[in-house]
Protein backbone atom coordinates (compact mmCIF):
# COMPACT_ATOMS: atom_id res chain seq x y z
CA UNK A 1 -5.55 -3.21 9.09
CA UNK A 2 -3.77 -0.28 11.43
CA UNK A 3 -6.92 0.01 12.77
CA UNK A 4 -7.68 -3.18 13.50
CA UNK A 5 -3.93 -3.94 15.32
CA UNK A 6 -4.90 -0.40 17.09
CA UNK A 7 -8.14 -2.26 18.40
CA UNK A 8 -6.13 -5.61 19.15
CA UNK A 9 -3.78 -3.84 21.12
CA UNK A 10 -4.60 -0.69 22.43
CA UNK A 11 -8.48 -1.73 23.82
CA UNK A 12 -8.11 -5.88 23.53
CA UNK A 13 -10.84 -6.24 25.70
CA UNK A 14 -13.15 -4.15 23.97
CA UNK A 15 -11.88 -5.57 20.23
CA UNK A 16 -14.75 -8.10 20.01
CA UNK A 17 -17.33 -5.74 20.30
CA UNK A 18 -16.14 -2.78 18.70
CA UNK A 19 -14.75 -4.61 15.71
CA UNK A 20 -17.98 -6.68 14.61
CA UNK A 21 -19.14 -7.38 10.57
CA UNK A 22 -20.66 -3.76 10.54
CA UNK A 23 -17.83 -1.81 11.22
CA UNK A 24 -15.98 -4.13 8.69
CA UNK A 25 -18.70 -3.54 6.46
CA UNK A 26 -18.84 0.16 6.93
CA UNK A 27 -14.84 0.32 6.55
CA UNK A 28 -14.76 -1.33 3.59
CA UNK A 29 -17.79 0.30 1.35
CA UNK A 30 -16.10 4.01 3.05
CA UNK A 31 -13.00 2.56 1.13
CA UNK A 32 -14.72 1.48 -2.27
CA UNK A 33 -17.10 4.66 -2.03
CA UNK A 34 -14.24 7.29 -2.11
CA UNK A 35 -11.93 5.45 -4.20
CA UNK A 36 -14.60 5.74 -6.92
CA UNK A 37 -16.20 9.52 -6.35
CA UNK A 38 -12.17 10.68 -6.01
CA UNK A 39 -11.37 10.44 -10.15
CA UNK A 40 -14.87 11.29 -11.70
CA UNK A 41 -13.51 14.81 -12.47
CA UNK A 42 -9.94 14.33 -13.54
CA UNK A 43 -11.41 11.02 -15.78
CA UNK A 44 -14.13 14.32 -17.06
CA UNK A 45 -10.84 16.34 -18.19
CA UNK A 46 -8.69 14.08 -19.10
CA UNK A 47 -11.79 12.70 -21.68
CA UNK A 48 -12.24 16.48 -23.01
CA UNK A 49 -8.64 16.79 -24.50
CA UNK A 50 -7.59 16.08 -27.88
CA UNK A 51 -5.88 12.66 -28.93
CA UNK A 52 -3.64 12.21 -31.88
CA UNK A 53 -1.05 9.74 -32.85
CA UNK A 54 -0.80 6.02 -31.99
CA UNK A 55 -3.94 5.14 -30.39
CA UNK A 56 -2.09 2.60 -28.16
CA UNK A 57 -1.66 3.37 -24.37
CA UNK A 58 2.21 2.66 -23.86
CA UNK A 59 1.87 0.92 -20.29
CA UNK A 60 -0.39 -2.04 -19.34
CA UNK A 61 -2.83 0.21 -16.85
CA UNK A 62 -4.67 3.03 -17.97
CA UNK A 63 -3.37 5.71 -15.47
CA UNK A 64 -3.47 9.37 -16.00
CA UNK A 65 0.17 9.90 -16.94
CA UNK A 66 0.15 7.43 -19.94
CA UNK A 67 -2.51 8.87 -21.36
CA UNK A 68 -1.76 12.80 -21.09
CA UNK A 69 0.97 11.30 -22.98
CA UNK A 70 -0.99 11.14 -25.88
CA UNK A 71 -2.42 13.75 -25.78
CA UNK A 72 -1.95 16.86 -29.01
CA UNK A 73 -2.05 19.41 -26.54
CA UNK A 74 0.01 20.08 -23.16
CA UNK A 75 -2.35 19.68 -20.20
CA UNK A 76 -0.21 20.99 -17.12
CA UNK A 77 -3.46 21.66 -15.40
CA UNK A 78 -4.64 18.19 -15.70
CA UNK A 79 -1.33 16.56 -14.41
CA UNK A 80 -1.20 19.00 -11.40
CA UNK A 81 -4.90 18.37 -10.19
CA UNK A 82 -4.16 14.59 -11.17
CA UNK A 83 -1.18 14.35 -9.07
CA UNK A 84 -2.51 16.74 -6.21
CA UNK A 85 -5.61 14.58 -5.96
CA UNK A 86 -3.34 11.05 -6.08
CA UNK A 87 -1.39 13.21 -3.04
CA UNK A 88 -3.95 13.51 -0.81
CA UNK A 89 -5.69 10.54 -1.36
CA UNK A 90 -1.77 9.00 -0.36
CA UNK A 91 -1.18 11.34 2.62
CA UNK A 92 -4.22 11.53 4.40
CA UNK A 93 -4.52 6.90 4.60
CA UNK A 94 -1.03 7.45 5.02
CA UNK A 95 -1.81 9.67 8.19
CA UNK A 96 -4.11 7.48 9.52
CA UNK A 97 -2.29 4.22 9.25
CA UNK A 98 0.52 6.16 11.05
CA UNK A 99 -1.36 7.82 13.48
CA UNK A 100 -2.65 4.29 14.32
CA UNK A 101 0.41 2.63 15.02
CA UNK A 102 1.52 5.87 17.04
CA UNK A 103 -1.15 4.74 19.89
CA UNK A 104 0.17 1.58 19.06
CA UNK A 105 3.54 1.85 19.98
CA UNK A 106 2.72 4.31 22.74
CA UNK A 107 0.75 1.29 24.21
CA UNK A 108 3.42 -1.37 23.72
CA UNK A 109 6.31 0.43 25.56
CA UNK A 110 3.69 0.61 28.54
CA UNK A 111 3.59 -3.17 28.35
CA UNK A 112 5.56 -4.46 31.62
CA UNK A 113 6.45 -7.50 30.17
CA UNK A 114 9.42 -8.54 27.27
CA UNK A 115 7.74 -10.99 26.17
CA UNK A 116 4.21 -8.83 25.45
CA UNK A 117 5.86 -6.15 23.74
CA UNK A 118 7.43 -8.68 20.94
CA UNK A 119 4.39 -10.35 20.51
CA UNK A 120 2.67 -6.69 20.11
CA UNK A 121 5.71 -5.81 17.54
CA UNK A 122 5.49 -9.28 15.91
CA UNK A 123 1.79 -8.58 15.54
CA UNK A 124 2.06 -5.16 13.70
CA UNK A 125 5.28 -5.75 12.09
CA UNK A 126 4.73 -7.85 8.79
CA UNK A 127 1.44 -4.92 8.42
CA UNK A 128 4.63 -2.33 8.44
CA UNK A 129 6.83 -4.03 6.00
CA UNK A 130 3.67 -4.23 3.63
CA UNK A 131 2.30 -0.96 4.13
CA UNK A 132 6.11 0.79 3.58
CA UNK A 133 6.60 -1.03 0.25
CA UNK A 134 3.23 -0.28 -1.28
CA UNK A 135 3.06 3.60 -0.09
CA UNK A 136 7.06 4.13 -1.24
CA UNK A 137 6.33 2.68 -4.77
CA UNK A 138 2.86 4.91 -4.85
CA UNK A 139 4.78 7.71 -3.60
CA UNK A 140 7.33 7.29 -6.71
CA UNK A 141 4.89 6.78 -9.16
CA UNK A 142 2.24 9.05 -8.53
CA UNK A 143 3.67 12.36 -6.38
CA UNK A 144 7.22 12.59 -7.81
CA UNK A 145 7.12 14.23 -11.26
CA UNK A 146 6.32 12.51 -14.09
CA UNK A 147 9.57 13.71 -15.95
CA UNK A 148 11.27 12.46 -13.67
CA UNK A 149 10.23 8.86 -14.41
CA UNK A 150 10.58 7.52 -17.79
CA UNK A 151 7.58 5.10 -19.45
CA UNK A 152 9.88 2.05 -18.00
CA UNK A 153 10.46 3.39 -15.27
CA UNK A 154 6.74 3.59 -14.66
CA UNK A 155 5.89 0.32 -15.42
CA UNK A 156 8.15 -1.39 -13.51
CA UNK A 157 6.89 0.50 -10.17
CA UNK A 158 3.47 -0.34 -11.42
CA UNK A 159 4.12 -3.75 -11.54
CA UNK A 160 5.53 -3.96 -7.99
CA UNK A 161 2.87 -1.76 -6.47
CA UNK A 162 0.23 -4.20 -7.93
CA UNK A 163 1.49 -6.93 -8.52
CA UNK A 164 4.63 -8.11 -6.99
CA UNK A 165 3.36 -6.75 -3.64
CA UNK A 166 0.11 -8.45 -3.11
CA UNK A 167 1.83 -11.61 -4.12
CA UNK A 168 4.58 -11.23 -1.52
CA UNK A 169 1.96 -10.35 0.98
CA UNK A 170 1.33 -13.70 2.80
CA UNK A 171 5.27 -14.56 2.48
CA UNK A 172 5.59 -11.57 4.81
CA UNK A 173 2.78 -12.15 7.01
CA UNK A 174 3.74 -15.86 7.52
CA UNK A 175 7.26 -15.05 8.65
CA UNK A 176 5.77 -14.57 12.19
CA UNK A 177 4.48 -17.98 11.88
CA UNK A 178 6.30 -20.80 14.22
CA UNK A 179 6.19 -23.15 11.19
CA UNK A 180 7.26 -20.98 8.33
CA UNK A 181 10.67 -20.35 10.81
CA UNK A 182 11.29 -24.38 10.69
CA UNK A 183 10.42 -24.64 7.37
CA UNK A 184 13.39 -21.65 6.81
CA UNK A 185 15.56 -22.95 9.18
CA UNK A 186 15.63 -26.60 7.83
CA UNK A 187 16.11 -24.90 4.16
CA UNK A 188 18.83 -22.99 5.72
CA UNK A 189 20.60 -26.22 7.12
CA UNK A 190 20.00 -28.03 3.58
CA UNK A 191 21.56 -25.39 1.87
CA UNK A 192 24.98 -25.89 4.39
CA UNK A 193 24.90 -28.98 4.07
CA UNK A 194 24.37 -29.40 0.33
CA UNK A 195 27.27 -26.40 0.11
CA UNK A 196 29.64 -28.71 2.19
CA UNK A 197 28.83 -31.86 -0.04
């Protein structure tokens, strides 16, 4: 998506060509493809230690820390490479997403017009508001120490990072939208005047 508002803005004339189903295509199997040779070896480890106790995973995804929970034996190795590798993976889309909008912005404040920059930060800013709640919630789950978050703790971030955020998603990108602003304005003057009743 930053790439694709870095293409919209930053070479619009040059978007249609550059930005055609292959690319898309090529984008999104590069995504799949190292999202799924990234865990192989930690999944390898993590399958080689001892299990004892309740056989019951307390948290409703199976996600590293849960389950070096249950483990007999300490694992500090484990957890380290587990959260090192969940780091990078974080840091380096997180680069690129902000690299993008860098250019982005660099491109918008050469915009003459007032009325071209706003629709250039209207454009890119519901993609911002989505991108900063997803990466702070992975940030707090998976590269600040597990000790410091409790099993609750833990689900409830999970739950926003994949659940309540993907649901707010087109909320956010439809507050840009001319009709979603009447629709909140005439709720706003409903509520007034229903308050003043």
């Amino acid at each position: 998506m930053a790439f694709d508002r870095y293409l919209a803005i930053c070479r619009p004339l040059h978007y249609p060509t550059i930005m055609n189903n292959r690319l898309c295509t090529v984008l999104v199997v590069l995504c799949w493809v190292t999202a799924f040779l990234c865990y192989p070896v930690p999944i390898y480890f993590i399958t080689q230690l001892p299990f004892c106790g309740p056989k019951t995973i307390d948290h409703f995804v199976c996600d590293p820390s849960p389950l070096l929970a249950l483990s007999c034996v300490p694992a500090p190795g484990i957890e380290l490479s587990c959260s090192l590798l969940s780091s990078i993976i974080i840091f380096i889309t997180l680069f690129f997403i902000l690299a993008s909008y860098t250019l982005v912005l660099r491109a918008v404040f050469h915009v003459p017009s007032t009325a071209g920059r706003h629709k250039a930060f209207s454009t890119c800013g519901s993609h911002l508001v989505v991108v900063s709640l997803f990466y702070e919630t992975l940030m707090v789950m998976y590269i600040s120490p597990n000790s410091g978050n409790p099993a609750g703790t833990q689900k409830i971030v999970t739950l926003i990072y994949s659940s309540v955020t993907p649901l707010i998603n087109p909320v956010i990108y439809s507050l840009w939208n001319k009709d979603m602003k009447a629709a909140l304005r005439k709720i706003r003057i409903l509520t007034k005047i229903s308050q003043n009743s």
